[in-house]
Protein backbone atom coordinates (compact mmCIF):
# COMPACT_ATOMS: atom_id res chain seq x y z
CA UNK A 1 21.39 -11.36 -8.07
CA UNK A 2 19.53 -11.82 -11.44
CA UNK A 3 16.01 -9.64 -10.61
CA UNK A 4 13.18 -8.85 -13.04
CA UNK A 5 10.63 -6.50 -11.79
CA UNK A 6 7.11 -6.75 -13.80
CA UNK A 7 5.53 -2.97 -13.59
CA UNK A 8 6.97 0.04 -14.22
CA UNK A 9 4.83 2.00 -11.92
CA UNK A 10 5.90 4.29 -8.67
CA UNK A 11 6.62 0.82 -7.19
CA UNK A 12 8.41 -0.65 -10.05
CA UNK A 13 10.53 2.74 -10.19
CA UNK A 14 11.37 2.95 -6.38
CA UNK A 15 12.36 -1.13 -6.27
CA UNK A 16 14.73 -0.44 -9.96
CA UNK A 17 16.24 2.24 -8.64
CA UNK A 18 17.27 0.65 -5.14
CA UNK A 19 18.05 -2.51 -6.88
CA UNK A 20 20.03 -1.88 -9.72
CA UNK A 21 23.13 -0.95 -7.75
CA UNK A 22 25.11 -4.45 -7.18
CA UNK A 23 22.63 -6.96 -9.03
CA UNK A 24 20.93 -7.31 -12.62
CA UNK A 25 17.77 -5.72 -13.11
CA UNK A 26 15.54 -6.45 -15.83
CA UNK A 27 12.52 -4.46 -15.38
CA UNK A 28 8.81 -5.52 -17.89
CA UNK A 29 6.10 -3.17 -18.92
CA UNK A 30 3.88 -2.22 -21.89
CA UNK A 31 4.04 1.47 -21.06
CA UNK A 32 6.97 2.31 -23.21
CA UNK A 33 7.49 5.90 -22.41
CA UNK A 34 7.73 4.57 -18.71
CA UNK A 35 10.71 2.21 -19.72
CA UNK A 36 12.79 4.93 -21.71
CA UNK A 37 12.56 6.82 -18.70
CA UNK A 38 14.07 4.30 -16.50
CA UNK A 39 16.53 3.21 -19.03
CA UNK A 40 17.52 7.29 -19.08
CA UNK A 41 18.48 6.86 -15.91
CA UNK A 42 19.24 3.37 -14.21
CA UNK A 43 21.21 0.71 -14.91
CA UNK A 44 18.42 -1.45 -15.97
CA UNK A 45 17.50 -3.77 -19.15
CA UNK A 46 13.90 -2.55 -20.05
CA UNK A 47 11.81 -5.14 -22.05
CA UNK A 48 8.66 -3.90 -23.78
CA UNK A 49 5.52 -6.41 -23.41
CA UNK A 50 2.00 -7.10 -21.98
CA UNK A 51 2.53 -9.24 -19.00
CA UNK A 52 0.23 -11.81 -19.48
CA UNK A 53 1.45 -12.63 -23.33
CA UNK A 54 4.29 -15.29 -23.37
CA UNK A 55 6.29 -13.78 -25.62
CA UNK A 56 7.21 -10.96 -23.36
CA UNK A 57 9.23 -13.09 -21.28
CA UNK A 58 10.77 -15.30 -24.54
CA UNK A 59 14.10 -13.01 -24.01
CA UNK A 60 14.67 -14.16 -20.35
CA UNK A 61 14.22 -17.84 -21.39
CA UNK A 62 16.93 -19.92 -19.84
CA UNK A 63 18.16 -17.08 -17.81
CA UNK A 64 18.71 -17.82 -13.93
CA UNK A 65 16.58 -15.52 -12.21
CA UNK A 66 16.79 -15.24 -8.98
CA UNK A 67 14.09 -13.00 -7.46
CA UNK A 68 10.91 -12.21 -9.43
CA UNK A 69 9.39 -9.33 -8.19
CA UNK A 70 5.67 -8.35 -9.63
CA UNK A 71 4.11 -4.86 -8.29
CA UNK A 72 1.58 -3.99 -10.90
CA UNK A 73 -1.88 -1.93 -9.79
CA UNK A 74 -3.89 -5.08 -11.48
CA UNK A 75 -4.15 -8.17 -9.10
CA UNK A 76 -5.52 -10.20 -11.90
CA UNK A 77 -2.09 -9.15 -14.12
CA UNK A 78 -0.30 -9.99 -11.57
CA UNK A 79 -1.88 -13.07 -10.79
CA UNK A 80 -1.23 -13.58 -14.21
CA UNK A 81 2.41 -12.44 -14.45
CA UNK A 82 3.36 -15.23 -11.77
CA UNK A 83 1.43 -17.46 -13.27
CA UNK A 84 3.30 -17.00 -16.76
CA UNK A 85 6.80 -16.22 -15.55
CA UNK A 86 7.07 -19.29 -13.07
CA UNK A 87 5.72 -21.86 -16.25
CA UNK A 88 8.31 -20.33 -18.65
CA UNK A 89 11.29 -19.00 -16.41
CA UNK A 90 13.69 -20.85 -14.25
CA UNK A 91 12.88 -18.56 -10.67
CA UNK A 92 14.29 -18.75 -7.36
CA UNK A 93 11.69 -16.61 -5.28
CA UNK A 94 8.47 -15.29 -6.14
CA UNK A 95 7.08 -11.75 -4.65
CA UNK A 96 3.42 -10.25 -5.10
CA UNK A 97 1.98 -7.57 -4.26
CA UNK A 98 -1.69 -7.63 -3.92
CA UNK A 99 -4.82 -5.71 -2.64
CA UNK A 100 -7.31 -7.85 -2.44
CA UNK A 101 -6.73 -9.66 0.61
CA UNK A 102 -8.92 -12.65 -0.05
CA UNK A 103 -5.71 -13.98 -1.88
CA UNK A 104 -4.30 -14.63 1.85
CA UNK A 105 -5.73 -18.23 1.49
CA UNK A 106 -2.19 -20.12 1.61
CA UNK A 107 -3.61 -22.83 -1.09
CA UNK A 108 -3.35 -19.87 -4.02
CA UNK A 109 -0.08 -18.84 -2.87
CA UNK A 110 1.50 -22.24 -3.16
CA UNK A 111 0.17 -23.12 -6.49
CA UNK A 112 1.49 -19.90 -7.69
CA UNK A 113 4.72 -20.52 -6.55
CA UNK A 114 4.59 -17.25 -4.62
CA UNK A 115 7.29 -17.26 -1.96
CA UNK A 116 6.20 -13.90 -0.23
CA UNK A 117 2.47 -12.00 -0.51
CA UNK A 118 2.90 -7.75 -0.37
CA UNK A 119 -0.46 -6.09 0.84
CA UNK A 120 0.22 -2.71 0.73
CA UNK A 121 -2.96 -1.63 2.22
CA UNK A 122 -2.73 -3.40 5.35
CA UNK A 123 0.98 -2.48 5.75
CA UNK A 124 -0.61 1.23 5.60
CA UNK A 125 -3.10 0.48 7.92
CA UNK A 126 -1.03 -1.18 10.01
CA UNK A 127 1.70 1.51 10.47
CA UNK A 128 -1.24 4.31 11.49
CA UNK A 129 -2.93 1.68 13.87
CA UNK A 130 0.61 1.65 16.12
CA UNK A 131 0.17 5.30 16.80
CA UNK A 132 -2.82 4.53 19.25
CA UNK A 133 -0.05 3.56 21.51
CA UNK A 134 1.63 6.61 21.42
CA UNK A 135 -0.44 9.57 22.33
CA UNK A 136 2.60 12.20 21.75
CA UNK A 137 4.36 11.34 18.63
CA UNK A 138 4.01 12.11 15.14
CA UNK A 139 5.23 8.72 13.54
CA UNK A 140 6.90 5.65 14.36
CA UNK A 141 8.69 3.16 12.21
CA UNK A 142 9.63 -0.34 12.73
CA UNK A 143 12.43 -2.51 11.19
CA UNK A 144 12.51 -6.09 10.82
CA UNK A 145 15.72 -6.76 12.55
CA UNK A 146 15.49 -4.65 15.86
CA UNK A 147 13.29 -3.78 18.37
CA UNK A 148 14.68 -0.63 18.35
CA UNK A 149 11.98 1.76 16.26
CA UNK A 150 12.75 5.42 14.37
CA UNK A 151 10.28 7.81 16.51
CA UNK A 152 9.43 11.63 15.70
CA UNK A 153 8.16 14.21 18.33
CA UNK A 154 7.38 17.67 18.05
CA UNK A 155 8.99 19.91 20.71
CA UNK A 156 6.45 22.04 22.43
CA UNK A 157 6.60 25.74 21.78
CA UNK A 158 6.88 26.55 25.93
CA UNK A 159 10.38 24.46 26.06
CA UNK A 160 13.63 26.07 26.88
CA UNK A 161 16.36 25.07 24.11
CA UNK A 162 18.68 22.06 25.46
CA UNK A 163 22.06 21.53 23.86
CA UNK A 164 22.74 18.29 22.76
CA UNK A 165 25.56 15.86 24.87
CA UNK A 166 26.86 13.06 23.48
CA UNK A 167 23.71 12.17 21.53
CA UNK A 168 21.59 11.50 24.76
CA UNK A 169 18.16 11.04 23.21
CA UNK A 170 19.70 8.86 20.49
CA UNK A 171 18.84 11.63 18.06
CA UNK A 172 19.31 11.05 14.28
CA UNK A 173 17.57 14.41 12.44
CA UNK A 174 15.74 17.11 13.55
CA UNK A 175 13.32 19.18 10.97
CA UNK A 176 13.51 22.85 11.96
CA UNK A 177 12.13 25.60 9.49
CA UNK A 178 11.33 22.58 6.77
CA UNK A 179 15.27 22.19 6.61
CA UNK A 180 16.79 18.70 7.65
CA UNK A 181 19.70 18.61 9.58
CA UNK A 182 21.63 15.46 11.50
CA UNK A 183 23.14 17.31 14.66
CA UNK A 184 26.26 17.46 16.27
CA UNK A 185 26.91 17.05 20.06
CA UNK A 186 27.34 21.15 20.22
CA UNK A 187 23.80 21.37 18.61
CA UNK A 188 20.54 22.71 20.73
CA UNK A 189 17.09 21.19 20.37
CA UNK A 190 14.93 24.17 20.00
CA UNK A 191 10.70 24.55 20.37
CA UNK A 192 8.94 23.49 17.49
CA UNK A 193 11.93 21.18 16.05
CA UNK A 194 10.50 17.90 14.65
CA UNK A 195 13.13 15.34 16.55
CA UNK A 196 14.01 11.82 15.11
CA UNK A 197 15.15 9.54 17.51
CA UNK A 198 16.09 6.06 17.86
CA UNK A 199 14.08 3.78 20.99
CA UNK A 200 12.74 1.11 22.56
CA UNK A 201 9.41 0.60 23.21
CA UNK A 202 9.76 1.83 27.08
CA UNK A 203 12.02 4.68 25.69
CA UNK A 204 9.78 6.22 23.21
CA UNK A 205 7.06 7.55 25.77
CA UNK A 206 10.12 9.01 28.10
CA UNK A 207 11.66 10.68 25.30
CA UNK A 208 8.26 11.77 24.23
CA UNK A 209 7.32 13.27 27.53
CA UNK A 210 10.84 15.09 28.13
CA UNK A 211 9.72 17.51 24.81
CA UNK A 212 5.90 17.20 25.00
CA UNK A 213 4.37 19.58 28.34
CA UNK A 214 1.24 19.29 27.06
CA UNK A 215 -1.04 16.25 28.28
CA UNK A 216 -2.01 13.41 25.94
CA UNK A 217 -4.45 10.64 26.97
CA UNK A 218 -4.67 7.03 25.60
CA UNK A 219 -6.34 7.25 22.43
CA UNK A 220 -9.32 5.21 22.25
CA UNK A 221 -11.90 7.10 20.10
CA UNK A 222 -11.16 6.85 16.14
CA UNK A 223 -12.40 8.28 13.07
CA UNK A 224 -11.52 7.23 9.71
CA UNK A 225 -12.77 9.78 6.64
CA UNK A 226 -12.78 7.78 3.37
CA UNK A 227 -14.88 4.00 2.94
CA UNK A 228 -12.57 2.69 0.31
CA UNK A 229 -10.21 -0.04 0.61
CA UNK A 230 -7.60 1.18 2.14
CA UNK A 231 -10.22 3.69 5.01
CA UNK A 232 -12.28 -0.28 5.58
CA UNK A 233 -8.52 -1.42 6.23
CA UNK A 234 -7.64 1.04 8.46
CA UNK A 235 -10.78 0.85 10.39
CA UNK A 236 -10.02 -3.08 10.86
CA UNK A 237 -6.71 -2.33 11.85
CA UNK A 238 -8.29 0.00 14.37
CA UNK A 239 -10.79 -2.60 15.75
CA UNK A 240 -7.87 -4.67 17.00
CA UNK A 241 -7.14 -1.94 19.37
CA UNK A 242 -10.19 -0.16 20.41
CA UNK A 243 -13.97 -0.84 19.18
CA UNK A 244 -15.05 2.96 19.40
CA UNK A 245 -13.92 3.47 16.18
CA UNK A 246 -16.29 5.16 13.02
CA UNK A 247 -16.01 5.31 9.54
CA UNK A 248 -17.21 8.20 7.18
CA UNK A 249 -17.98 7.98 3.91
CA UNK A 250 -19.86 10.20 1.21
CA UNK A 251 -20.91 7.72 -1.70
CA UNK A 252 -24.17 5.59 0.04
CA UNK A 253 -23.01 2.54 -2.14
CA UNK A 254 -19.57 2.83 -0.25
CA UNK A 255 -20.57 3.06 3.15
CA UNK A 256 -23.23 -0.07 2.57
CA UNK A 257 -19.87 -2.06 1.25
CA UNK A 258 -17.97 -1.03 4.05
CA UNK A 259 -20.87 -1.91 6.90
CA UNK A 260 -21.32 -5.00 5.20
CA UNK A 261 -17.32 -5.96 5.50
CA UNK A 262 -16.88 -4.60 9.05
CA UNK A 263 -20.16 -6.52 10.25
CA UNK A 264 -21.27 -3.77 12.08
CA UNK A 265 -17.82 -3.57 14.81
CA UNK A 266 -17.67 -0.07 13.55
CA UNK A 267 -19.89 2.88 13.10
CA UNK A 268 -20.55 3.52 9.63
CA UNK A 269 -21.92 7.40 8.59
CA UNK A 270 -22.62 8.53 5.47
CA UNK A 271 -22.13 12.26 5.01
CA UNK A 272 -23.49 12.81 1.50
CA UNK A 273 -24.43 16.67 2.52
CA UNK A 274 -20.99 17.23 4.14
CA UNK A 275 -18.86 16.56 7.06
CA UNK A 276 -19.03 19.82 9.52
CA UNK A 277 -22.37 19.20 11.29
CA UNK A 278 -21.89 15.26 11.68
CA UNK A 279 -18.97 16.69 14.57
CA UNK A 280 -21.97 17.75 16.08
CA UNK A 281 -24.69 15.76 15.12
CA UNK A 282 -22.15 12.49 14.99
CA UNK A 283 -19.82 13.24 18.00
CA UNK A 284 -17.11 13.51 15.73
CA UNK A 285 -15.19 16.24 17.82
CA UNK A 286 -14.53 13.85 20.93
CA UNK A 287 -12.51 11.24 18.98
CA UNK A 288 -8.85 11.34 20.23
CA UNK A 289 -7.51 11.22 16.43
CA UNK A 290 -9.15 11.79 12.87
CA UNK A 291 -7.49 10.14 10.09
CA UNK A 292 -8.35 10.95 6.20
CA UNK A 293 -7.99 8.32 3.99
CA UNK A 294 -9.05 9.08 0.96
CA UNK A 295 -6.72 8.65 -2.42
CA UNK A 296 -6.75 12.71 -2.82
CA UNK A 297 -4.11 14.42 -0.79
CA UNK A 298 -5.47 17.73 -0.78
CA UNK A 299 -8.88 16.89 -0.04
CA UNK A 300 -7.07 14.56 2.95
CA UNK A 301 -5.86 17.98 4.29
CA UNK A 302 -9.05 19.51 4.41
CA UNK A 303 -10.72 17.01 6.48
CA UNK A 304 -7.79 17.37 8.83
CA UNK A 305 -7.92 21.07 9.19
CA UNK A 306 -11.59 20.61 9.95
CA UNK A 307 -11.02 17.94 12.94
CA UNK A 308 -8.31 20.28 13.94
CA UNK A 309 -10.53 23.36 14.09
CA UNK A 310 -13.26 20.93 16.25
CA UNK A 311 -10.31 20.94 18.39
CA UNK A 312 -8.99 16.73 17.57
CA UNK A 313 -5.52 16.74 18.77
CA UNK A 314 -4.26 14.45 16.70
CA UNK A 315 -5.08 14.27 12.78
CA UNK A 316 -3.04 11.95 10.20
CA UNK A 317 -3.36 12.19 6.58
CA UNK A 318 -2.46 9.64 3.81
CA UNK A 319 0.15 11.20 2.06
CA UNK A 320 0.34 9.54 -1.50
CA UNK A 321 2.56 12.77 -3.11
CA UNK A 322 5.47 14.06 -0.96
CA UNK A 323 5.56 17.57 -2.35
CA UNK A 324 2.47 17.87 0.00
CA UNK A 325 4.86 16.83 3.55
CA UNK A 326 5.76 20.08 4.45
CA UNK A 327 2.19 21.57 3.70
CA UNK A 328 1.01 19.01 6.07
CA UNK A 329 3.67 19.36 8.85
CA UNK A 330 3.32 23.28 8.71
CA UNK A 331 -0.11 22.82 9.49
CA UNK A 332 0.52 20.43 12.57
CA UNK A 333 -0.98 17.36 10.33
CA UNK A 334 0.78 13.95 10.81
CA UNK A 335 1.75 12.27 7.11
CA UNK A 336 1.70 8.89 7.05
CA UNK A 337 2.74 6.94 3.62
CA UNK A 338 0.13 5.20 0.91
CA UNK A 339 0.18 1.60 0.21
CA UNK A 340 2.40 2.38 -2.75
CA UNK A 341 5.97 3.75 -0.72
CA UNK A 342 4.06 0.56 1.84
CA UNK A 343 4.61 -1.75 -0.29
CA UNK A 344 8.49 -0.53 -1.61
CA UNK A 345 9.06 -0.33 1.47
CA UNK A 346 7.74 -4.12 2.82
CA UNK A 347 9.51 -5.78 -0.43
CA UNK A 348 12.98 -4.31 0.52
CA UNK A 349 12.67 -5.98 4.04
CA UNK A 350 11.47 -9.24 2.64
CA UNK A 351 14.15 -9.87 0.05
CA UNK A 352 16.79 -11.78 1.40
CA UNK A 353 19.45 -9.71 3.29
CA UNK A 354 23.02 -10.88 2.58
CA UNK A 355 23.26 -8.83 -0.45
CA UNK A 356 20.67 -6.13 0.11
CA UNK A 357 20.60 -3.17 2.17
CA UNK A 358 17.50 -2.18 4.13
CA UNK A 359 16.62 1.49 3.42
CA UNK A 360 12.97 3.67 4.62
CA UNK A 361 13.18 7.26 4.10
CA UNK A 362 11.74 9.63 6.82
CA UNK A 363 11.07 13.21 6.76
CA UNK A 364 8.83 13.40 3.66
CA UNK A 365 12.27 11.83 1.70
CA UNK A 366 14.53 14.48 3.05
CA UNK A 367 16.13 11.97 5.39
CA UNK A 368 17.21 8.02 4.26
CA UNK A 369 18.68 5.22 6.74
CA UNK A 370 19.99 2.30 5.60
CA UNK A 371 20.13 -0.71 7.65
CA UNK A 372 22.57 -3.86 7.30
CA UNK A 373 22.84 -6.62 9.33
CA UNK A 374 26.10 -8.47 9.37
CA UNK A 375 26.22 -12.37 8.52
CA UNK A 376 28.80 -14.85 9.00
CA UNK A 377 29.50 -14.57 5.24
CA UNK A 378 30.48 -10.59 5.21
CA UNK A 379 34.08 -10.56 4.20
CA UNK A 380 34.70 -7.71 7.31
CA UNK A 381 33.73 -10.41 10.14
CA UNK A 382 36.46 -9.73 13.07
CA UNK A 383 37.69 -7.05 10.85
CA UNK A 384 38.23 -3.02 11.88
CA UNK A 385 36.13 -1.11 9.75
CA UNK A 386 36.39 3.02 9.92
CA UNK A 387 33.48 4.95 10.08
CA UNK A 388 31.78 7.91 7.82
CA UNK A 389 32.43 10.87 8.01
CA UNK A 390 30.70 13.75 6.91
CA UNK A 391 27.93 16.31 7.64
CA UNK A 392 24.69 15.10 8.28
CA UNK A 393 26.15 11.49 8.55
CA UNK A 394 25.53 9.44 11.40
CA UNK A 395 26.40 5.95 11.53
CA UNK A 396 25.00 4.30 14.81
CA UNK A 397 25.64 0.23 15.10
CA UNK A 398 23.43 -2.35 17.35
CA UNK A 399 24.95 -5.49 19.00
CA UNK A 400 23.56 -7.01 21.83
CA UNK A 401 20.56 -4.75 21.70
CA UNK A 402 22.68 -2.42 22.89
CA UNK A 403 22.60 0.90 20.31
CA UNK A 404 26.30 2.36 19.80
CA UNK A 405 27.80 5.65 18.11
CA UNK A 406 29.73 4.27 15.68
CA UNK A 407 32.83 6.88 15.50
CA UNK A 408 36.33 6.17 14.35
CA UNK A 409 36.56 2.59 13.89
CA UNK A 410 35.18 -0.73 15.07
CA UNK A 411 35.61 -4.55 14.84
CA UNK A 412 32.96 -5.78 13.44
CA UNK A 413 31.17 -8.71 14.84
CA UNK A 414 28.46 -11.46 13.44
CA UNK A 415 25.03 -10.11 13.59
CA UNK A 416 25.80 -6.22 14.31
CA UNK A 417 23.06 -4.01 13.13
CA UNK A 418 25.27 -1.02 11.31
CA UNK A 419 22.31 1.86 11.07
CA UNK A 420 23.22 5.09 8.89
CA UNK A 421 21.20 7.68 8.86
CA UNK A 422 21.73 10.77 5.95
CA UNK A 423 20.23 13.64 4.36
CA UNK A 424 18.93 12.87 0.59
CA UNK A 425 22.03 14.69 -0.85
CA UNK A 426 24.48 12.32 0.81
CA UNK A 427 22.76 9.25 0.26
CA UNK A 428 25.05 8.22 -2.65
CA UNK A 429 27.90 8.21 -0.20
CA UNK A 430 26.36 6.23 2.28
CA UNK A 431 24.86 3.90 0.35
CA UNK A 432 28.31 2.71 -1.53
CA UNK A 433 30.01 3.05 2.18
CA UNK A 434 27.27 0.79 3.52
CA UNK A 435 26.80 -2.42 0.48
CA UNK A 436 30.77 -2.15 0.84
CA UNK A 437 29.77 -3.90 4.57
């Protein structure tokens, strides 16, 4: 495919990168220093311009395009962008991403053009709401072709190691000692191991009560730290679920916005002289999980280690900078992912999947899986395919809902799921093994 990307941010960088192995990537910005850095080191054709000037785009002029993809931090520029591109450019599919979600009125999306709408911040919010349903794990993550979902659990310290047979828990990585490892079937699960594993919905809660002793209850009592955007989304996200749910903000202004776009379902505080006598004066300490949402990662992890110390069981932080994941895991904080790694994340599932491979790293990026589902089209239809091998490699495939080690070889059928999970220093391998599917 023929794919320009307009925005050379995190985003922009991610969707390149992914995207410039097997189709054409033209990639716009007016940060020039961010295009010679791409250009260093992808595949790409950078073109220098401000997005909303029409000469920026005269170079792609009677170019098939196939997939225009904008992910700027401006929804006015990107507004813009679409509106420029689709007048000048011959475009198959449109993609957005926005914040503001009062662009979900369907009338502005179809005079744009705009095939698919990206809001990061409610992916976010979105992905942290689903952990209200499970009390005892750290993270969950969904994919748009299965019901099967990647789950993580941390083993409590008072069980006995169990050795591994025949991959019974559908395990795909354990974290032990910050070091990522796929195991083998002679491998032991050990206290304290942060275990990925692959399960339905019923599944998850077994799994997670076979290495959790300790006793969880529903979680019905939320606080959110941080009255911004992305905290007010959370806290809607939250409603949906339970309505004990309060929102803490410093800046007066802030928390008046917020009350005023939550129409009073939640409890809105304002903690201008600080945060450690509102878990007294507030009830803060009886929520059932804190989440900080705030756009500073270190000053997330405070507010977690203070809900921790009030004796909150559960505590998430928005992690916008992965050098802080093993800070956060060390200190028994979940991490959940910004809008930004959201919305890469969304855009990869949304783009259409007989060329593209589905990828979401795990483990604070130590740990990729890539996901392909097989069409009637794929040349290896009714064909044996052999495996990958290799340390941590696993290759796992789904047909009939059913999920399968795949070892040795297989026949592959129409609409198998092939799953492979890898480290970050074999993902090269498994990505050309995988896209040659």
């Amino acid at each position: 495919m023929n794919i320009v990307i307009a925005g050379a941010g995190k985003v922009g960088f991610n969707l390149a990168k992914t995207l410039c192995i097997g189709h054409n990537v033209a990639i716009i910005d007016n940060n020039k220093d961010a295009l010679d850095r791409l250009s260093e080191s992808l595949d790409i054709l950078p073109i220098y311009g401000n997005l909303e000037n029409i000469h920026s785009y005269q170079s792609l002029v009677g170019k098939k395009i196939n997939l225009l993809i904008v992910v700027t931090d401006n929804d006015n520029v990107n507004l813009v962008t679409t509106l420029m591109a689709d007048t000048f450019l011959d475009i198959d599919k449109i993609f957005v991403r926005l914040q503001n979600h009062s662009y979900t009125n369907i009338k502005i999306k179809n005079r744009l053009h705009i095939d698919t709408v990206i809001f990061p911040t409610k992916v976010a919010s979105l992905s942290i709401a689903a952990l209200l349903n499970y009390p005892k794990a750290m993270n969950m993550k969904f994919f748009k072709y299965t019901d099967y979902r990647l789950a993580s659990v941390l083993v409590s310290e008072n069980i006995q190691s169990i050795q591994i047979k025949e991959n019974a828990y559908n395990i795909v990585g354990i974290e032990r000692d910050k070091y990522f490892f796929i195991p083998k079937s002679s491998d032991e699960i050990r206290a304290k191991d942060l275990l990925y594993f692959m399960a339905l919905d019923e599944d998850v809660y077994t799994t997670c009560d076979t290495f959790v002793t300790e006793n969880r209850p529903k979680i019905t009592k939320c606080v959110v730290f941080g009255g911004e955007d992305l905290g007010i989304s959370i806290t809607k996200a939250l409603l949906e679920i339970t309505q004990d749910v309060k929102l803490v903000e410093k800046d007066f202004a802030i928390c008046e916005k917020a009350n005023e776009i939550l129409e009073g379902r939640a409890t809105v505080i304002n903690s201008k002289y600080g945060t450690l006598d509102l878990f007294d004066n507030e009830g803060l300490d009886s929520a059932d999980i804190f989440i900080s949402a705030t756009k500073n990662d270190e000053y997330n992890i405070i507010k977690c280690l203070e809900a921790k110390d009030r004796g909150i069981k559960k505590v998430v932080a928005i992690n916008n900078e992965v050098e802080y994941y093993n800070l956060m895991h060390s200190l028994g904080i979940v991490a959940m992912r910004g809008p930004k790694m959201s919305a890469y994340n969304t855009i990869m599932e949304e783009i259409n999947p007989t060329g593209i491979i589905l990828e979401k790293r795990f483990c604070g990026a130590k740990a990729i899986v890539y996901m392909r589902k097989l069409i009637s089209t794929s040349r290896h239809i009714n064909k044996k395919v052999k495996s990958l091998d290799g340390d941590n490699i696993q290759i796992l495939y789904i047909r009939d809902n059913i999920l399968i080690p795949f070892v040795d070889k297989l026949i592959i059928e129409e609409n198998d799921i092939i799953m492979a999970f890898c480290s970050k220093d074999m993902s090269e391998k498994v990505k050309r093994w995988i896209y040659e599917l």
